[in-house]
Protein backbone atom coordinates (compact mmCIF):
# COMPACT_ATOMS: atom_id res chain seq x y z
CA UNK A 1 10.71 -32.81 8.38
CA UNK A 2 11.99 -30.11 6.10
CA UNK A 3 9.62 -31.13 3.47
CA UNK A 4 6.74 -30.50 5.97
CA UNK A 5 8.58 -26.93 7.18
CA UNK A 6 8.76 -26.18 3.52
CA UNK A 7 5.03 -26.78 2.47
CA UNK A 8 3.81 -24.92 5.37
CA UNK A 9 6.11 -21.79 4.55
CA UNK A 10 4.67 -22.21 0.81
CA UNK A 11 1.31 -21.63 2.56
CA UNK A 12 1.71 -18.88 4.32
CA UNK A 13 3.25 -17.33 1.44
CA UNK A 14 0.23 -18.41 -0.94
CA UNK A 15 -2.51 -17.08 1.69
CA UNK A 16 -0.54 -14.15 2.10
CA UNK A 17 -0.61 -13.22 -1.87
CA UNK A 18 -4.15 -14.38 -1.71
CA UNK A 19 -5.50 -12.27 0.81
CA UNK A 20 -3.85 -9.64 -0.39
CA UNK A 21 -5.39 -9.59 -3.86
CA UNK A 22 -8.41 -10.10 -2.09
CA UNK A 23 -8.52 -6.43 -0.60
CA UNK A 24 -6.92 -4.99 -3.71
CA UNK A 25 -9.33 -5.98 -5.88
CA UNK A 26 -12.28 -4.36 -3.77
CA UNK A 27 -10.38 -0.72 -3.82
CA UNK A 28 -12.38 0.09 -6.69
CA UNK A 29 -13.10 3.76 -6.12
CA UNK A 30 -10.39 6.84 -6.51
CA UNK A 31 -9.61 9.71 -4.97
CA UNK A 32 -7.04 12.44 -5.08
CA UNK A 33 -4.50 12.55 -2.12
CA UNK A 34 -1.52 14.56 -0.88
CA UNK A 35 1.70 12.96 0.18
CA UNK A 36 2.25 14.21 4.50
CA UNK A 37 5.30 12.42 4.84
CA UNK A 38 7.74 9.41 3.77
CA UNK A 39 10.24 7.63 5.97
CA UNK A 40 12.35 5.02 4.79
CA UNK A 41 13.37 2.11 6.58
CA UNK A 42 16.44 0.02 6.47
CA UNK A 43 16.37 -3.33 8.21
CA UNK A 44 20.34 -3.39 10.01
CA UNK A 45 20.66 -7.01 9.44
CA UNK A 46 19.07 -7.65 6.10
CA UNK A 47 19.96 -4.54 4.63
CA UNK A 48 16.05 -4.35 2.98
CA UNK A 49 14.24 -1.37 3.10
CA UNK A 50 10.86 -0.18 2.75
CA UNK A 51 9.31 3.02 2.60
CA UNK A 52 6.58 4.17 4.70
CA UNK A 53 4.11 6.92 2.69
CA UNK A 54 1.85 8.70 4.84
CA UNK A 55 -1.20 10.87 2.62
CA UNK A 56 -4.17 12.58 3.04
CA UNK A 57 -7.59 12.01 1.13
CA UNK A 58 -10.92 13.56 0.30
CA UNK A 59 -14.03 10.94 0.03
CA UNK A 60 -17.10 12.62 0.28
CA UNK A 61 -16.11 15.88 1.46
CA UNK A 62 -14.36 14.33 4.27
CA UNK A 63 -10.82 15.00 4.84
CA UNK A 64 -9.08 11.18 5.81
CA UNK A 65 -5.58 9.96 6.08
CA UNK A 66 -3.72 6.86 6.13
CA UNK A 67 -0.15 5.65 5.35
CA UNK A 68 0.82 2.59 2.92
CA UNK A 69 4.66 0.73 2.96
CA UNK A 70 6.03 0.10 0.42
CA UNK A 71 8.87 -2.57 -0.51
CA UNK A 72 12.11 -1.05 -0.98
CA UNK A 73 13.33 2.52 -1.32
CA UNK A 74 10.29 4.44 -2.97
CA UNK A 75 10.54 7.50 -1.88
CA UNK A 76 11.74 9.15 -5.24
CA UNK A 77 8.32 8.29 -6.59
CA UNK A 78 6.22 9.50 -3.55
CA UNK A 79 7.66 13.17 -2.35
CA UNK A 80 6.50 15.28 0.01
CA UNK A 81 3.35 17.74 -0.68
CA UNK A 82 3.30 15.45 -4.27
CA UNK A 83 0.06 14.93 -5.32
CA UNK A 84 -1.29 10.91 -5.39
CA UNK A 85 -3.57 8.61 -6.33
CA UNK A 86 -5.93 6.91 -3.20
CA UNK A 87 -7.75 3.47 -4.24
CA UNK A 88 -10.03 3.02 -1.84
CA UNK A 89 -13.43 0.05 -1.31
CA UNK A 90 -16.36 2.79 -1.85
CA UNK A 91 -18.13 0.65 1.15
CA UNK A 92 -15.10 1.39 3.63
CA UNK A 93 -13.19 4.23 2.60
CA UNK A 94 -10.35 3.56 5.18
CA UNK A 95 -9.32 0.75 3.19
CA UNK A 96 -6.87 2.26 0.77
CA UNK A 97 -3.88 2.05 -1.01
CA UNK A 98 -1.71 4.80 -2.48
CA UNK A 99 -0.24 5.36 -5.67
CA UNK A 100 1.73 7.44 -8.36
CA UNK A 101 -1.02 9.83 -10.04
CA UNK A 102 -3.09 7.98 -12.50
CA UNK A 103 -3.02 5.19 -11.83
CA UNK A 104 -6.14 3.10 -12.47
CA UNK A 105 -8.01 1.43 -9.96
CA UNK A 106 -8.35 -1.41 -9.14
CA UNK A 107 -4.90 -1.56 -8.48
CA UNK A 108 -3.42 -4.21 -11.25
């Protein structure tokens, strides 16, 4: 019974890690963004946090904006106004994910 609870959580976590790398290998394309806003979140029970970064991007000459969490307490590397780096899949340019400037994308 646990053995059977156990392989199906393994599962989950594989597809999850699988899927995941999935879209972050297709945000192949850049773009320069602005950090709007960051809120940090603190689970009361687990004490984990995560940090919620909200930016703005250019693709195309069109103004777009998204937000990305983060695990944990980020929000020293991601301040307000700071400039950031947007990978984004050139054939869907609402799929995105936000980094520190220069970073390379594909994300790695």
């Amino acid at each position: 019974m646990i053995a059977g609870i156990l392989a199906g959580v393994a599962v989950l976590v594989f597809a999850a890690v699988y899927f995941e790398g999935r879209r972050l290998a297709k945000l192949t394309a850049s773009a320069p963004g602005q950090v709007t806003r960051v809120v940090v979140q603190t689970d009361s029970e687990s004490d984990d946090s995560s940090t919620v970064v909200h930016f703005t991007y250019a693709v195309n000459g069109e103004t777009l904006s998204d937000q990305s969490t983060k695990a944990g307490d980020v929000s020293d590397d991601f301040l307000q106004g700071a400039p950031v780096t947007v990978c984004h899949d050139p054939a869907k340019s609402t799929e995105t994910e936000v980094y520190e400037v220069g970073h390379a994308c594909p994300p790695r």
